[in-house]
Protein backbone atom coordinates (compact mmCIF):
# COMPACT_ATOMS: atom_id res chain seq x y z
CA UNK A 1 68.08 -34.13 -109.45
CA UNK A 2 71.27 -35.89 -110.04
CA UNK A 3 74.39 -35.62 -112.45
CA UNK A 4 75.58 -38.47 -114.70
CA UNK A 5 77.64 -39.74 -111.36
CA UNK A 6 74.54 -40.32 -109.64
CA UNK A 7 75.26 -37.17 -107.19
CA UNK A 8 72.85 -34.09 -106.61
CA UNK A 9 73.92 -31.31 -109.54
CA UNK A 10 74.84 -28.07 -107.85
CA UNK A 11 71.56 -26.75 -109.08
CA UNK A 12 69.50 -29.05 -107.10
CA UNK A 13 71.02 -28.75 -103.81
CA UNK A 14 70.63 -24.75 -104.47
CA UNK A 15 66.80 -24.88 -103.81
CA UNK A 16 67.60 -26.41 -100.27
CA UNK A 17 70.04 -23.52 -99.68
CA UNK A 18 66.77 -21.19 -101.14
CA UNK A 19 64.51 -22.52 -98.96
CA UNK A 20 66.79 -22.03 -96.45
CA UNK A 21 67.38 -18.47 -96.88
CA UNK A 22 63.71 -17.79 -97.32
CA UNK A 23 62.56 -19.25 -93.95
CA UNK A 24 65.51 -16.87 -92.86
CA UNK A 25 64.22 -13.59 -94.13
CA UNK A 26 60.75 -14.82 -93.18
CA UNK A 27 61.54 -15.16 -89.80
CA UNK A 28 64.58 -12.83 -88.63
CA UNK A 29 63.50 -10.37 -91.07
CA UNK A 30 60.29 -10.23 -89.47
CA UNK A 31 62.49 -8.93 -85.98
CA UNK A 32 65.26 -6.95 -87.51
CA UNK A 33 66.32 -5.71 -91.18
CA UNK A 34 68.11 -8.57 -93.82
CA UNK A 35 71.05 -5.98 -93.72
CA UNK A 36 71.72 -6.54 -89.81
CA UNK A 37 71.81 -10.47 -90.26
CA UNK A 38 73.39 -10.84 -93.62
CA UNK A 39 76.95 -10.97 -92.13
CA UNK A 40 76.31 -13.98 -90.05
CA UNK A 41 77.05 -17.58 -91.69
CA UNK A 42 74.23 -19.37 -93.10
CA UNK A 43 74.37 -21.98 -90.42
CA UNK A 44 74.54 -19.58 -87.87
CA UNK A 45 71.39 -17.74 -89.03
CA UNK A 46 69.50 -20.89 -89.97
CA UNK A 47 70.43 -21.97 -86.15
CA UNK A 48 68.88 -18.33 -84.81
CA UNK A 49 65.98 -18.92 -87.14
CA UNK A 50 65.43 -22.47 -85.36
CA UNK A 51 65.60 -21.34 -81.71
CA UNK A 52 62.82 -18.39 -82.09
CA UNK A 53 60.38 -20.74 -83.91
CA UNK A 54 60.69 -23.58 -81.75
CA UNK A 55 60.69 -21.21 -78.88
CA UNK A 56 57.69 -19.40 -80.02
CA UNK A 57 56.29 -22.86 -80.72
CA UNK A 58 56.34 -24.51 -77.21
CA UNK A 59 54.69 -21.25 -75.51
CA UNK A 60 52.23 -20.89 -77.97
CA UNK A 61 51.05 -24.91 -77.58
CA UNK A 62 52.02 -25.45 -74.01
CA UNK A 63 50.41 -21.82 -73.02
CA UNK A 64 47.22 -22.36 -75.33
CA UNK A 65 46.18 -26.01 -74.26
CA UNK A 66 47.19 -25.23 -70.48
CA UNK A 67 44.84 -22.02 -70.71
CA UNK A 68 42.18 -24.33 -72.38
CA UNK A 69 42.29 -27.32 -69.79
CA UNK A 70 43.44 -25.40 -66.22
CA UNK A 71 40.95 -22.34 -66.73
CA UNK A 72 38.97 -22.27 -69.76
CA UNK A 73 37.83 -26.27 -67.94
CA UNK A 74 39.27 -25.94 -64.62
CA UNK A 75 36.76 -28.26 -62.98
CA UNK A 76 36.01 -30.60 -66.38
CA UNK A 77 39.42 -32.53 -66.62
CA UNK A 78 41.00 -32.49 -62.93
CA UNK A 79 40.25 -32.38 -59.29
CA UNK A 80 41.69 -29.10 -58.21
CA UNK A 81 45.12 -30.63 -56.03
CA UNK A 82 45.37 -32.29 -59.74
CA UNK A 83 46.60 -29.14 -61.82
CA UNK A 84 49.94 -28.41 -61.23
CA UNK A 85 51.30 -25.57 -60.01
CA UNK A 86 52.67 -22.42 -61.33
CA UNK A 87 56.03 -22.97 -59.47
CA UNK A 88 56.07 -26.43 -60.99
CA UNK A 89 55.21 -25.20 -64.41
CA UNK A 90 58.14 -21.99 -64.07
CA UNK A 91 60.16 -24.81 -63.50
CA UNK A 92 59.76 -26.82 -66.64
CA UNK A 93 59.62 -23.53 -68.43
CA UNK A 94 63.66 -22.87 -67.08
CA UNK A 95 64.43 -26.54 -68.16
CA UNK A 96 63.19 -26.29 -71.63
CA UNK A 97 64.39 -22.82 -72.54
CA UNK A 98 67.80 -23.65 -71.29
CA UNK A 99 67.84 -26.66 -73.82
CA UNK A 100 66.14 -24.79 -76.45
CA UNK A 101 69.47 -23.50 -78.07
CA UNK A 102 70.53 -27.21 -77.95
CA UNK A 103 67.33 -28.95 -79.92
CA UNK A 104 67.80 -26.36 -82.46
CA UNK A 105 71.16 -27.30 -83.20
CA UNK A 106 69.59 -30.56 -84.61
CA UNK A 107 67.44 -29.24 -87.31
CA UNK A 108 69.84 -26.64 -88.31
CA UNK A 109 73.12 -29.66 -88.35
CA UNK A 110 70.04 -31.82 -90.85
CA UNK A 111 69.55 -28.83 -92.68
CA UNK A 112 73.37 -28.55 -93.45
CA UNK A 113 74.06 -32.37 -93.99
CA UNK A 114 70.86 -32.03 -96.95
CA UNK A 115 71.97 -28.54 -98.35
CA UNK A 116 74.89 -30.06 -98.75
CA UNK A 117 73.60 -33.40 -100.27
CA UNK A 118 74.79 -36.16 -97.79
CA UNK A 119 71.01 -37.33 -97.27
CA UNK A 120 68.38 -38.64 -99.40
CA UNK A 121 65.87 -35.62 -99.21
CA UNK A 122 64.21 -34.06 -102.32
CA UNK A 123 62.86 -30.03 -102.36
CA UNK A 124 59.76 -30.56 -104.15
CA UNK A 125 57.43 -33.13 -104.07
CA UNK A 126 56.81 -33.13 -107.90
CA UNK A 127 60.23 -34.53 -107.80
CA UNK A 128 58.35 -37.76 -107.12
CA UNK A 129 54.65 -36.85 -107.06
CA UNK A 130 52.29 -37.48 -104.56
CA UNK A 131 51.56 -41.45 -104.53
CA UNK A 132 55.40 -42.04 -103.88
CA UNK A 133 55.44 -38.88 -101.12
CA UNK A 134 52.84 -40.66 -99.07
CA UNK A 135 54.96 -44.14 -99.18
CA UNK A 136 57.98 -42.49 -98.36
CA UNK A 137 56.43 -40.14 -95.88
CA UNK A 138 55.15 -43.45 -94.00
CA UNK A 139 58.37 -45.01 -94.42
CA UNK A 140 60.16 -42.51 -92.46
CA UNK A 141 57.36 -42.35 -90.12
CA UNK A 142 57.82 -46.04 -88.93
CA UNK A 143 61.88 -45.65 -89.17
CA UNK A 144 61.07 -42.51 -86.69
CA UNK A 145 58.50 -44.25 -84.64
CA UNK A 146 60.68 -47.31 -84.07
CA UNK A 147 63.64 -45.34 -83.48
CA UNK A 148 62.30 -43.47 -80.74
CA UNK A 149 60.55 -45.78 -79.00
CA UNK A 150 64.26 -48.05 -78.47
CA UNK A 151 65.85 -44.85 -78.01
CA UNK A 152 63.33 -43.70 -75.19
CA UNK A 153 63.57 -47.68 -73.76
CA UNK A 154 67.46 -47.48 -73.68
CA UNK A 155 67.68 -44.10 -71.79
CA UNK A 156 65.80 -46.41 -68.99
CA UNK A 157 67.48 -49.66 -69.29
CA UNK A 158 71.55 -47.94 -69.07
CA UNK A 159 71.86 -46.57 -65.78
CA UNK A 160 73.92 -44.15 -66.40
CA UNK A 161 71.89 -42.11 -69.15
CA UNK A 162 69.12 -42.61 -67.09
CA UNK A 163 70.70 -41.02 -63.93
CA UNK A 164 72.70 -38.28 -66.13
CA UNK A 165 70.36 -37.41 -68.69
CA UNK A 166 66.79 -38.77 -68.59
CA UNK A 167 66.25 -38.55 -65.10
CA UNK A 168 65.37 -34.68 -65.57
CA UNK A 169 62.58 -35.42 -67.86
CA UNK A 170 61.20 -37.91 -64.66
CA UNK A 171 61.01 -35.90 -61.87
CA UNK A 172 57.40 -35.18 -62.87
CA UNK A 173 55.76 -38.09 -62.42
CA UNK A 174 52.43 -37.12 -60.67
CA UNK A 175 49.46 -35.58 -62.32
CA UNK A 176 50.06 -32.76 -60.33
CA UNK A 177 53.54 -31.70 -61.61
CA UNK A 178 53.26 -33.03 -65.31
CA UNK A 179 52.30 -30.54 -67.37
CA UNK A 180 52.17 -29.34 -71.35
CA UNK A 181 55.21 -27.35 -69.60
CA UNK A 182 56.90 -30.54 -69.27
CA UNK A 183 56.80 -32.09 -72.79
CA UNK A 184 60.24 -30.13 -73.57
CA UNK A 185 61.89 -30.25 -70.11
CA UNK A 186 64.60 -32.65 -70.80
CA UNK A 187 68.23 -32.91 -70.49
CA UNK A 188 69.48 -31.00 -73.77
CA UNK A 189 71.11 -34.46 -74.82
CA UNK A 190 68.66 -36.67 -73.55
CA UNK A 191 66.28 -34.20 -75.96
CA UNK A 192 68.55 -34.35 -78.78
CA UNK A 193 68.81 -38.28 -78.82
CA UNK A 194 65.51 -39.15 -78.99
CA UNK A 195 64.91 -36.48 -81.91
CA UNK A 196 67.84 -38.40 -83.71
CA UNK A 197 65.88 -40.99 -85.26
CA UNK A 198 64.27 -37.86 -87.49
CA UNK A 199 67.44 -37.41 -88.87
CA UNK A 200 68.99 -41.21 -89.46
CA UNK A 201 65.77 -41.37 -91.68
CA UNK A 202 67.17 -38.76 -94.04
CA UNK A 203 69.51 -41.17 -95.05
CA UNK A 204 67.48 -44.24 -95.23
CA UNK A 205 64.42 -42.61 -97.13
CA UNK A 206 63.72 -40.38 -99.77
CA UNK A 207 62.54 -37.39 -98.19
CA UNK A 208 61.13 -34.29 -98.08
CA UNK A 209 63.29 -31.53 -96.48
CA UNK A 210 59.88 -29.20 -95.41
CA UNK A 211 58.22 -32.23 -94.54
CA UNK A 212 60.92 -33.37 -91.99
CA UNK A 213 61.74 -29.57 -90.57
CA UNK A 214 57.65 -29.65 -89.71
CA UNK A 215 57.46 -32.82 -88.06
CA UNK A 216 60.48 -31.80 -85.88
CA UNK A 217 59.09 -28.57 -84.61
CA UNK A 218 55.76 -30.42 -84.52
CA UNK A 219 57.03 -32.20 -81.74
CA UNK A 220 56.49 -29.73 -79.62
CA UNK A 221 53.24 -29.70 -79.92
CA UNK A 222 53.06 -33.19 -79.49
CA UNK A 223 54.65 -33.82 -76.31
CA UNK A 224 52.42 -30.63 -74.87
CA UNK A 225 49.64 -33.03 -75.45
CA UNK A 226 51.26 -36.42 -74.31
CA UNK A 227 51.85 -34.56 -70.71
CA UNK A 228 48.70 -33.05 -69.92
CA UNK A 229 47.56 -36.42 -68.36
CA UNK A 230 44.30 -36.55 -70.43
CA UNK A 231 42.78 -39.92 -71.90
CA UNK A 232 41.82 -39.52 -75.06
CA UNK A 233 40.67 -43.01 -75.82
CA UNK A 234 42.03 -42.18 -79.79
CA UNK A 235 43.70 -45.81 -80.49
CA UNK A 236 46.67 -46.31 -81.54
CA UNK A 237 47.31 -43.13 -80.95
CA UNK A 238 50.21 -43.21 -77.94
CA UNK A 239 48.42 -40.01 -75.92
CA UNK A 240 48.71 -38.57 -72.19
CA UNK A 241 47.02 -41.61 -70.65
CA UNK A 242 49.49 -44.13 -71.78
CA UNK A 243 52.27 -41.52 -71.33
CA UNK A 244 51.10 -40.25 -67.79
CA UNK A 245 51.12 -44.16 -67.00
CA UNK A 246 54.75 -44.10 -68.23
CA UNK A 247 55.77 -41.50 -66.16
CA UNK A 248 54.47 -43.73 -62.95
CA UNK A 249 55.51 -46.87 -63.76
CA UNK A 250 59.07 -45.91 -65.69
CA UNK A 251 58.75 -49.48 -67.38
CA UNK A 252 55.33 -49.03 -69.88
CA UNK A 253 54.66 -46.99 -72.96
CA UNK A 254 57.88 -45.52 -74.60
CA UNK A 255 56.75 -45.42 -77.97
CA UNK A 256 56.08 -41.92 -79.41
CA UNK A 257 53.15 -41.35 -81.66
CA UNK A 258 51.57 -44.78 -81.25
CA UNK A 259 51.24 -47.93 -79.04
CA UNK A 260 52.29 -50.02 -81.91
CA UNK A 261 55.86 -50.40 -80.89
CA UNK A 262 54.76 -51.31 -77.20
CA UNK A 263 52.26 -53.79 -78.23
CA UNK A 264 55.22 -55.45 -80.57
CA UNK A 265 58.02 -55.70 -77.86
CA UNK A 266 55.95 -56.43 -74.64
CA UNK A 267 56.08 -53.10 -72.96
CA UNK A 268 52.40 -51.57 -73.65
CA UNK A 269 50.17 -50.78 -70.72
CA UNK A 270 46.80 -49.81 -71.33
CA UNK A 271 45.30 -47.28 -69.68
CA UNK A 272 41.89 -48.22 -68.69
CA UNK A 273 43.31 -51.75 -68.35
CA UNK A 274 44.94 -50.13 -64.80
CA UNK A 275 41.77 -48.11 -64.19
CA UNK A 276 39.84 -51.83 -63.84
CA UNK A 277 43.00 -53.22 -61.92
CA UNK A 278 42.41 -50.64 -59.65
CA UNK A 279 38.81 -50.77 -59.15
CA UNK A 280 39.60 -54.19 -58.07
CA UNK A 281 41.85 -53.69 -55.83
């Protein structure tokens, strides 16, 4: 993996630029021949290659598990003036694709920084076997998970980014306007920020460059599921009922995957904890 210097050999960072290219043909091959995108720059085709997969990502999740909870069980999850409409959902649809090209700069800018080796990321996990994959994977997991959450906290607490940028994100803030739509519909910098944390951890962890391009499309497909306003009741799992209670109170619940964050810095609010308040009210 590394030279005498302690620097990645030429050869090593060449199966990052590999597994670039293959992803490539995979995917724009798949549309139009090699032949027709080989003139483009690497970056500029790895960029291309970004925007149709997370594209094609966020309608296939946000379509799926709206189909599945609006239609499929219309009357299981939600009163009828509860689902939101298809204006509202068009809407989120416009604010998401028109940020799309801008999240997908952010994968495509980590992709360059590893290929060429300013990070700590590895191509194959036999590099360090399994065992020390899992501890790293967790690693960056927490770095990501504690990232986010002061990243999401801070776009509230400065004025300013909260009027400028993440004030798009909150004008759905009823059960009847949040949607799996609405897990992308940000700002495209207020979007970009809070994916940031992904990539400091490249250069505080060992890790694994397909491992870290999945978990940032996978997001996604995780905030489609933190906006459909279902409680799950999976602890600590941070899901829609914590995050719809976020998106009503603006001050609770700005962690990302789990409540762990939350619990630690004294913003967690629990769910069925406001169902009782309520009840006694």
């Amino acid at each position: 993996m590394e030279d005498h210097h302690g620097s990645r050999s030429s050869a090593y960072l060449q199966l990052f630029m590999d597994e670039a290219s293959l992803y490539n043909r995979i995917v724009l091959g798949s549309l139009l021949p090699m032949k027709l995108w080989d003139p483009l720059p690497h970056f500029i085709q790895s960029w291309v290659r970004n925007c149709i997969g997370g594209t094609l990502i966020y309608f296939l999740s946000a379509s799926l598990w709206c189909f599945y909870i609006y239609y499929l069980n219309r009357n299981l999850y939600f009163p009828t003036d509860a689902i939101p409409s298809n204006k509202a959902m068009l809407l989120q649809i416009y604010v998401a694709m028109k940020a799309m090209p801008w999240y997908c700069a952010l994968p495509t800018l980590s992709e360059y920084m590893v290929e060429n080796g300013w990070t700590r990321c590895f191509s194959r996990i036999s590099d360090v076997g399994w065992p020390a994959y899992f501890v790293y994977l967790a690693i960056y997991l927490v770095i990501v998970e504690f990232g986010i959450y002061w990243m999401h906290r801070e776009l509230h607490d400065i004025k300013p980014l909260y009027k400028y940028l993440h004030a798009t994100h909150h004008i759905y803030n009823k059960q009847n306007t949040l949607s799996p739509f609405a897990g992308l519909a940000f700002h495209p910098l207020d979007g970009i920020l809070q994916a940031v944390p992904h990539v400091i951890a490249l250069f505080l962890v060992p890790t694994h460059l397909t491992s870290h391009i999945a978990l940032l499309f996978l997001e996604a497909i995780w905030t489609a599921n933190i906006h459909d306003c279902i409680h799950a009741k999976a602890w600590p799992v941070m899901g829609a009922g914590y995050h719809t209670i976020h998106h009503t109170t603006y001050r609770h619940n700005y962690g990302h995957y789990t409540i762990w964050m939350d619990w630690m810095f004294g913003t967690l609010r629990d769910p069925q904890a406001q169902v009782d308040e309520s009840k006694v009210m």
